[in-house]
C-alpha atoms as a PDB file:
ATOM      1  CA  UNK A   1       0.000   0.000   0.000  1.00  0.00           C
ATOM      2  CA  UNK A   2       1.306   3.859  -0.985  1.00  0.00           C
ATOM      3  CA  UNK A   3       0.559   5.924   1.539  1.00  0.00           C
ATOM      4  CA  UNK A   4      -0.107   9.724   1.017  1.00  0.00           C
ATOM      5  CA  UNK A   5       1.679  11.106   4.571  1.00  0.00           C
ATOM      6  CA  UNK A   6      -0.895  13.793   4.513  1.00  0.00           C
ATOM      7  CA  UNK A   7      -3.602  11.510   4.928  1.00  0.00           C
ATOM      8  CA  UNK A   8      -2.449   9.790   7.993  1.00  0.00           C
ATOM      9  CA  UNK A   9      -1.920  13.827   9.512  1.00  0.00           C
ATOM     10  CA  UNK A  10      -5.760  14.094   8.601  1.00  0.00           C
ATOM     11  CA  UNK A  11      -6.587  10.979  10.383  1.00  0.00           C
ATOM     12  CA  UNK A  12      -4.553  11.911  13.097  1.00  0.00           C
ATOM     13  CA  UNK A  13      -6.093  15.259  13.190  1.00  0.00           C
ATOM     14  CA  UNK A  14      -9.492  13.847  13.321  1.00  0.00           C
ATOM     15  CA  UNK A  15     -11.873  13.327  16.001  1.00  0.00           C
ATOM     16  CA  UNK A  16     -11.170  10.115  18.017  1.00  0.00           C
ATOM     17  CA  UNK A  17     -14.752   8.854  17.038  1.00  0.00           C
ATOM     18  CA  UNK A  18     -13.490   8.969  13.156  1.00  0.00           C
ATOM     19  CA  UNK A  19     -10.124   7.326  13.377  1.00  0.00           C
ATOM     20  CA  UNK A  20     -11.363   3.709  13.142  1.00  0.00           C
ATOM     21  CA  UNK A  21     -13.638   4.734  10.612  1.00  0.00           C
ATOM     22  CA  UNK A  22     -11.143   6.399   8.278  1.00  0.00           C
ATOM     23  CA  UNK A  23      -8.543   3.935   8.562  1.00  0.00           C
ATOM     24  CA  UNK A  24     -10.918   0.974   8.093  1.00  0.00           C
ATOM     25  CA  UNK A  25     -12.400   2.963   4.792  1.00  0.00           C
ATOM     26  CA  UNK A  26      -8.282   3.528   3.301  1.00  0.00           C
ATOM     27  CA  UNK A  27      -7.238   0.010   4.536  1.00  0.00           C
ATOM     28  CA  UNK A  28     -10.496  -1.360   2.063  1.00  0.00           C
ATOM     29  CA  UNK A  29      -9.990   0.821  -0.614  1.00  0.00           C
ATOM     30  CA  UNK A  30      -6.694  -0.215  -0.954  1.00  0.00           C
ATOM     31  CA  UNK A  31      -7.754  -4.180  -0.536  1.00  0.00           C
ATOM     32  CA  UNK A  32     -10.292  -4.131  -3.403  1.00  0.00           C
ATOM     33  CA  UNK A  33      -8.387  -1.681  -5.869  1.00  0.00           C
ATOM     34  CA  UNK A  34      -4.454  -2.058  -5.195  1.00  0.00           C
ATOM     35  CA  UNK A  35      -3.668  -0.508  -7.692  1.00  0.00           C
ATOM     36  CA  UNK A  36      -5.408   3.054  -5.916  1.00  0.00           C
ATOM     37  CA  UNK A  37      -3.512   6.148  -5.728  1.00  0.00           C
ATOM     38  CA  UNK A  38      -3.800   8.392  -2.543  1.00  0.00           C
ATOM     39  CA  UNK A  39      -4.374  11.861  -2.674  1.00  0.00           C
ATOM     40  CA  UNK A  40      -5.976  15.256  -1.058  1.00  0.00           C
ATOM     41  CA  UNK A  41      -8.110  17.076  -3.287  1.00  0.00           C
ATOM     42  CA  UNK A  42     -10.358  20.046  -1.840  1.00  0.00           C
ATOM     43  CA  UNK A  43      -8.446  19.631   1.638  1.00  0.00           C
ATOM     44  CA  UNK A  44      -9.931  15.674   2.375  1.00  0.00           C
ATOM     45  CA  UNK A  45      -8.805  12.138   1.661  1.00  0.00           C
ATOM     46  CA  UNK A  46      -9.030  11.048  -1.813  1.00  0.00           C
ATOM     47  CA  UNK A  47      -7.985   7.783  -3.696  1.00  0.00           C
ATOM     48  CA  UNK A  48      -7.674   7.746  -8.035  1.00  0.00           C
ATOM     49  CA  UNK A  49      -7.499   5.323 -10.230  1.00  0.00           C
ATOM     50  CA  UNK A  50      -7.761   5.815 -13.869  1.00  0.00           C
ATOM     51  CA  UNK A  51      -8.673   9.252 -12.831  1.00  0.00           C
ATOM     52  CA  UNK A  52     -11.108  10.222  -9.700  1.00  0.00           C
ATOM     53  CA  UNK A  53     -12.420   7.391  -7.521  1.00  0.00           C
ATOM     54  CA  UNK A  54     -13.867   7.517  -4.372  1.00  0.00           C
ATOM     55  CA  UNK A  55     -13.424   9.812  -1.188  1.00  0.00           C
ATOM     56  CA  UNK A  56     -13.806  10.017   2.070  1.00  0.00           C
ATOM     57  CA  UNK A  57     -13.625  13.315   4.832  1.00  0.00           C
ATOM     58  CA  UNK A  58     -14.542  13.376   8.756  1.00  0.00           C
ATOM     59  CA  UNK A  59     -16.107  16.274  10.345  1.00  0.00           C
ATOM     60  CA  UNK A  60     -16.912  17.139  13.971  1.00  0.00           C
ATOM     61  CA  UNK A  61     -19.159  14.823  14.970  1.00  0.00           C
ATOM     62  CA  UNK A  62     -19.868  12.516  11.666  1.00  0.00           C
ATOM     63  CA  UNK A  63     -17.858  10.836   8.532  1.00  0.00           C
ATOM     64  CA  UNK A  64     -18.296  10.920   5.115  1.00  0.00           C
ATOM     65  CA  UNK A  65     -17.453   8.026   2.300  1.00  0.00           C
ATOM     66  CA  UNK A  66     -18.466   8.887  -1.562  1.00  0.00           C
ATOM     67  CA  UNK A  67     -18.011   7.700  -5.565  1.00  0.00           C
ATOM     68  CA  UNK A  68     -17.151  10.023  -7.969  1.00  0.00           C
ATOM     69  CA  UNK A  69     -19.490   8.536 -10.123  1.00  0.00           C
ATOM     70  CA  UNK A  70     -22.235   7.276  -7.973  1.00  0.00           C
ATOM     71  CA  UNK A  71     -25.167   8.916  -9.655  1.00  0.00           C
ATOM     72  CA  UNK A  72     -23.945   6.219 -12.635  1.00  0.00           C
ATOM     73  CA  UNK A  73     -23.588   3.185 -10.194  1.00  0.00           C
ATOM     74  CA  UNK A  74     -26.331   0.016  -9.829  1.00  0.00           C
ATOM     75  CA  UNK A  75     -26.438   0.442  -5.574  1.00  0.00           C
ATOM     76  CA  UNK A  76     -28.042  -3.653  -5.573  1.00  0.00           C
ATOM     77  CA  UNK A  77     -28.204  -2.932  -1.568  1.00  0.00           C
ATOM     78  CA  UNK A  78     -29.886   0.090  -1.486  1.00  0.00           C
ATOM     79  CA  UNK A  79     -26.827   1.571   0.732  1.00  0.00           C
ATOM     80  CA  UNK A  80     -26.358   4.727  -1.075  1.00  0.00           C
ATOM     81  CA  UNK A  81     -28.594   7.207   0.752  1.00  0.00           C
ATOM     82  CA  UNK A  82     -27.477  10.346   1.911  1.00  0.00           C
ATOM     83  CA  UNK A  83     -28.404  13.284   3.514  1.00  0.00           C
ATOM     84  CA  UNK A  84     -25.467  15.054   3.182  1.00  0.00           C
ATOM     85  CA  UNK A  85     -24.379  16.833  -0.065  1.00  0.00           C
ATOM     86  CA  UNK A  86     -21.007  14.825   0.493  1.00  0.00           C
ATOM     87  CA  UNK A  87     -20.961  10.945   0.239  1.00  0.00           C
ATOM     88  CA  UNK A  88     -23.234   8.044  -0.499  1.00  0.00           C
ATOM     89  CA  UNK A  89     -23.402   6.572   3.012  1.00  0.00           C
ATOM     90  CA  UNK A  90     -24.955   9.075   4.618  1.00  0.00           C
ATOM     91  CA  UNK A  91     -23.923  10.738   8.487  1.00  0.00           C
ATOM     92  CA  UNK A  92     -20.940   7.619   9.878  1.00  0.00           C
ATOM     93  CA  UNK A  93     -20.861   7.866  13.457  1.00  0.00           C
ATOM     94  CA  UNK A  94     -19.641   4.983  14.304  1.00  0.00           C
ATOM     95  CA  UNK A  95     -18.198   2.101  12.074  1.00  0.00           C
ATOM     96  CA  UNK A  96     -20.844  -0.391  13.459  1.00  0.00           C
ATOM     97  CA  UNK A  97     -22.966   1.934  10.466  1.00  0.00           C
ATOM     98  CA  UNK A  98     -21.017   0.602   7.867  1.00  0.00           C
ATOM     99  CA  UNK A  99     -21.971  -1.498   5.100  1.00  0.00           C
ATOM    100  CA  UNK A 100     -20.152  -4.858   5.670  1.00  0.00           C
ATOM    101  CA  UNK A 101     -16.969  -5.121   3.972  1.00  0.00           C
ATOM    102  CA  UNK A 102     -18.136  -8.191   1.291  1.00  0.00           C
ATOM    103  CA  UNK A 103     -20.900  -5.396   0.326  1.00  0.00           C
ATOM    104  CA  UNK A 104     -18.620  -2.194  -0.256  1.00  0.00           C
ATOM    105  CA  UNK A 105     -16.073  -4.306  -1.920  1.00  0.00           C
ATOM    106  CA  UNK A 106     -18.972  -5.044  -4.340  1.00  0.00           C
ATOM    107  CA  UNK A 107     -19.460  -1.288  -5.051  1.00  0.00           C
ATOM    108  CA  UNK A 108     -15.806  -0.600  -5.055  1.00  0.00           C
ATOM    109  CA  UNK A 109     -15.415  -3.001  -7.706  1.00  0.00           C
ATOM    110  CA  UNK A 110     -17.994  -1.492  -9.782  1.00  0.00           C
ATOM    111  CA  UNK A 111     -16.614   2.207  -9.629  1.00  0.00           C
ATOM    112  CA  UNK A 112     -13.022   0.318 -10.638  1.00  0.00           C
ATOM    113  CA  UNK A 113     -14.685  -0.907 -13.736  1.00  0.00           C
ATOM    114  CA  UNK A 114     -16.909   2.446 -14.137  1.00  0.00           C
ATOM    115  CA  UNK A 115     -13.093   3.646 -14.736  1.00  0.00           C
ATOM    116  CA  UNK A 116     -11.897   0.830 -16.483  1.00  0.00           C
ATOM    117  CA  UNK A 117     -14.251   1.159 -19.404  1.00  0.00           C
ATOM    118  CA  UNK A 118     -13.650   5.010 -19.040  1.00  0.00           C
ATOM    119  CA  UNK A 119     -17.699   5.628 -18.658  1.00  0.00           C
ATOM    120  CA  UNK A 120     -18.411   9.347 -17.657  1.00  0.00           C
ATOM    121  CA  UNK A 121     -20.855  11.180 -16.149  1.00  0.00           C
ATOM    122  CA  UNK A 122     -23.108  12.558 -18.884  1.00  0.00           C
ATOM    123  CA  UNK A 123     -23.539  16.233 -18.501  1.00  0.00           C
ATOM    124  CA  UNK A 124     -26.985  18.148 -19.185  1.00  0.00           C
ATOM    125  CA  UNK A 125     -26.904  19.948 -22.682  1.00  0.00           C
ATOM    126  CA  UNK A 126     -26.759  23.838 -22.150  1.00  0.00           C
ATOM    127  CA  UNK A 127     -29.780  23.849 -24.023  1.00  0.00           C
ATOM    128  CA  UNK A 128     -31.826  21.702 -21.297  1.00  0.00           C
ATOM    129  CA  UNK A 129     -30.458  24.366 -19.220  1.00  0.00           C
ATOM    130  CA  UNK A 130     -32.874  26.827 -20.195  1.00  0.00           C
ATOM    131  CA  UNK A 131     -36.034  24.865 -20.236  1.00  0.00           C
ATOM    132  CA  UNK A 132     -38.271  25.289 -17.118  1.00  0.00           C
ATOM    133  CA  UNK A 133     -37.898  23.094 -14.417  1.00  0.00           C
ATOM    134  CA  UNK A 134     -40.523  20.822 -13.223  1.00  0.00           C
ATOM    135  CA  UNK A 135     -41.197  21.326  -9.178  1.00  0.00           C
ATOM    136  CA  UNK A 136     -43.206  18.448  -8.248  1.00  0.00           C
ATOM    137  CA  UNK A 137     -46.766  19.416  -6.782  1.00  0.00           C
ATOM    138  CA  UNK A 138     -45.661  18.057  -2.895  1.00  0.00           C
ATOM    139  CA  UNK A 139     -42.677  20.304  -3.376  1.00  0.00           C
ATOM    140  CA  UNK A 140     -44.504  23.297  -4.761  1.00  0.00           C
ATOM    141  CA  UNK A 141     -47.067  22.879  -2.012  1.00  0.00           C
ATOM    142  CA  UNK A 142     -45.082  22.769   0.734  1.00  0.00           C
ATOM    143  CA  UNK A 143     -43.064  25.641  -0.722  1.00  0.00           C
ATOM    144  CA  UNK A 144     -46.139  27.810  -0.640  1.00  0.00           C
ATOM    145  CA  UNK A 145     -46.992  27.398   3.152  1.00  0.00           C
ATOM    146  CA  UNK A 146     -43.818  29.136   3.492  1.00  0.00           C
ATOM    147  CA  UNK A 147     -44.047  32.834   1.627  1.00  0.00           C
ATOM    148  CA  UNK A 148     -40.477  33.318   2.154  1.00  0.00           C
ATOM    149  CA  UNK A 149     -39.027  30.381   1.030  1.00  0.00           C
ATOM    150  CA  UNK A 150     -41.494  30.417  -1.917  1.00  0.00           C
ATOM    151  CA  UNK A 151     -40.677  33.955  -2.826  1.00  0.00           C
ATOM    152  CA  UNK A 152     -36.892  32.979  -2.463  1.00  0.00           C
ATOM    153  CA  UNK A 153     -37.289  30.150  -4.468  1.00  0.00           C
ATOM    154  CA  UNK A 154     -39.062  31.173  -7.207  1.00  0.00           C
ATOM    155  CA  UNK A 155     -36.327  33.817  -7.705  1.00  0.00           C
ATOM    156  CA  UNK A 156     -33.647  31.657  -7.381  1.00  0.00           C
ATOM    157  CA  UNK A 157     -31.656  30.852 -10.556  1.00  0.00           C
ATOM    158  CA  UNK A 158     -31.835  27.324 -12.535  1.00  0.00           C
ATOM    159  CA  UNK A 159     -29.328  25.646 -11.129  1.00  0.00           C
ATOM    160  CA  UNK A 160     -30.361  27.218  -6.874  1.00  0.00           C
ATOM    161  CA  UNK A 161     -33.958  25.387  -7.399  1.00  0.00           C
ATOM    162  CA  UNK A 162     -32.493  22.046  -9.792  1.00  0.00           C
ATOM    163  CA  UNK A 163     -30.487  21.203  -6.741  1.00  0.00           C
ATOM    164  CA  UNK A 164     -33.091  21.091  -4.624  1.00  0.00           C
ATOM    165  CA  UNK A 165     -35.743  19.583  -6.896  1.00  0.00           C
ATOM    166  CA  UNK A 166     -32.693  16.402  -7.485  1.00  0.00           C
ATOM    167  CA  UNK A 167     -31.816  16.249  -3.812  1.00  0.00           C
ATOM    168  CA  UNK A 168     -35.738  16.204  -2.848  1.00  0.00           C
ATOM    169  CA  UNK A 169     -37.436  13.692  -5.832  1.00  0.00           C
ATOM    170  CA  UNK A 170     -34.047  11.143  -5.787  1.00  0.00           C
ATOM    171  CA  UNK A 171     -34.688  10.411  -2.079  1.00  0.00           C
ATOM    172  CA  UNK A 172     -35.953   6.437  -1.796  1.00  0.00           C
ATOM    173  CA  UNK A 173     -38.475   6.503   0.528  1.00  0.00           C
ATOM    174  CA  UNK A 174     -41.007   9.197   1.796  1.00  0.00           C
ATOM    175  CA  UNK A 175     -39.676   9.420   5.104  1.00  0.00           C
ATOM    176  CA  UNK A 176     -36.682  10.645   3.681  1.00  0.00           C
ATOM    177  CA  UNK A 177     -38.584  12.886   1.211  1.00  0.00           C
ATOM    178  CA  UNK A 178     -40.440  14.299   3.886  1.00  0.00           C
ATOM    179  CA  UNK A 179     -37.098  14.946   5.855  1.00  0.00           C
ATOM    180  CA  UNK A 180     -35.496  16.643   3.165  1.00  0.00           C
ATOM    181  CA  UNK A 181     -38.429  18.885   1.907  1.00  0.00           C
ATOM    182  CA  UNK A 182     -38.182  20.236   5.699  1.00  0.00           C
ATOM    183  CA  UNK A 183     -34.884  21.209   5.671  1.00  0.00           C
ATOM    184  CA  UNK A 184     -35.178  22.321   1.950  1.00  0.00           C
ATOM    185  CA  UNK A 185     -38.235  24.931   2.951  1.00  0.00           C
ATOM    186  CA  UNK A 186     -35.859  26.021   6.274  1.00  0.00           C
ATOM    187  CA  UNK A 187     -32.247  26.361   3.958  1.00  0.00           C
ATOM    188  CA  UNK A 188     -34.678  28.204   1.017  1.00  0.00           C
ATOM    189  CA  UNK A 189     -35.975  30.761   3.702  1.00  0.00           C
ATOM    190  CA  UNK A 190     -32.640  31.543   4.811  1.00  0.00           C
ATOM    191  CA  UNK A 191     -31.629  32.009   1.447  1.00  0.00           C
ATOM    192  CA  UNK A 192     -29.124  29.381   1.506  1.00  0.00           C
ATOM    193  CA  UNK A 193     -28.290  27.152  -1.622  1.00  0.00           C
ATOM    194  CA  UNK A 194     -28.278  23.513  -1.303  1.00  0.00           C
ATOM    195  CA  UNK A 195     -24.590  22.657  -0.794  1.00  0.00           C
ATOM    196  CA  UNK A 196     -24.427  26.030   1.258  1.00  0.00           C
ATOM    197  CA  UNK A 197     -22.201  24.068   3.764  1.00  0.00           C
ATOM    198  CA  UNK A 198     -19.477  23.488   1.553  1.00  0.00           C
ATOM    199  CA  UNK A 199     -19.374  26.879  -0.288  1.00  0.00           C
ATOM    200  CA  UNK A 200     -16.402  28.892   0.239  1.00  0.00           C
ATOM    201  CA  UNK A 201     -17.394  31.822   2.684  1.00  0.00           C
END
């Protein structure tokens, strides 16, 4: 295994909570794609192969584990639900929250051969861009029980209310819906975008 010295500062440097969890996430990485290069990219943990890869970053009080190309990937298990605009595995506070390691080895093999066969992300056309966006009803509802966040929103630019639309209609069950529409309305009203925590201030 290569190791990237400033990774293990960052894992030193982490909460004690998120050291087992960050070293167990590098140490499998590694184990299903040895070939895996370690890097930082945008100040967290970051592993390439054949070009991005997968991720992973720790935070005060939770961890975070992503795919570059997950929006492109099967998910068989029905693990990659997030609430976070970081990561597919949602808030890890503790490694017991992990997917075992047989079924992220699966996954891990899939974004190797997403890269093998060189498939990319396929990016909107500029002229889908332009067309009007389509707020589902529940959203649009909820939206107007708020006058703020409705007049907010409706101001917004394309890209400020496709964000929210994605993060809101992708979610895979209505609980989570539900959850997300709530913090949506509460973000909108403050006038803050959806990936507001990881905008440069």
């Amino acid at each position: 295994m290569t190791r990237d010295p400033r990774i293990d500062l960052y894992i030193d440097k982490a909460q004690p909570f998120a050291k087992p969890i960050l070293s167990w996430l590098r140490a499998l990485v590694h184990k299903a794609c040895p070939e895996v290069t370690e890097t930082m990219k945008w100040g967290m943990p970051s592993f390439d192969y054949k070009g991005l890869f997968c991720g992973m970053a720790s935070f005060k009080k939770h961890c975070t584990f992503g795919f570059w190309k997950y929006s492109i990937m099967k998910d068989p298990c029905n693990i990659m639900e997030t609430e976070e605009a970081m990561g597919v595995l949602g808030r890890i506070e503790s490694k017991e929250q992990l997917p075992t390691e047989k079924i992220l080895i699966e996954y891990i093999n899939e974004a190797k051969w997403l890269n093998d066969e060189n498939i990319k992300i396929t990016k909107a056309s500029k002229s889908k861009a332009t067309q009007e966006l389509e707020v589902p009803d529940y959203l649009m509802k909820e939206l107007q029980r708020d006058k703020k966040a409705h007049t907010i929103f409706e101001a917004g630019s394309y890209s400020f209310k496709k964000e929210y639309v994605e993060w809101i209609t992708e979610a895979k069950t209505e609980a989570t819906r539900e959850k997300r529409m709530t913090t949506a309305i509460e973000w909108i009203a403050q006038g803050k975008g959806r990936n507001w925590k990881y905008q440069s201030k």
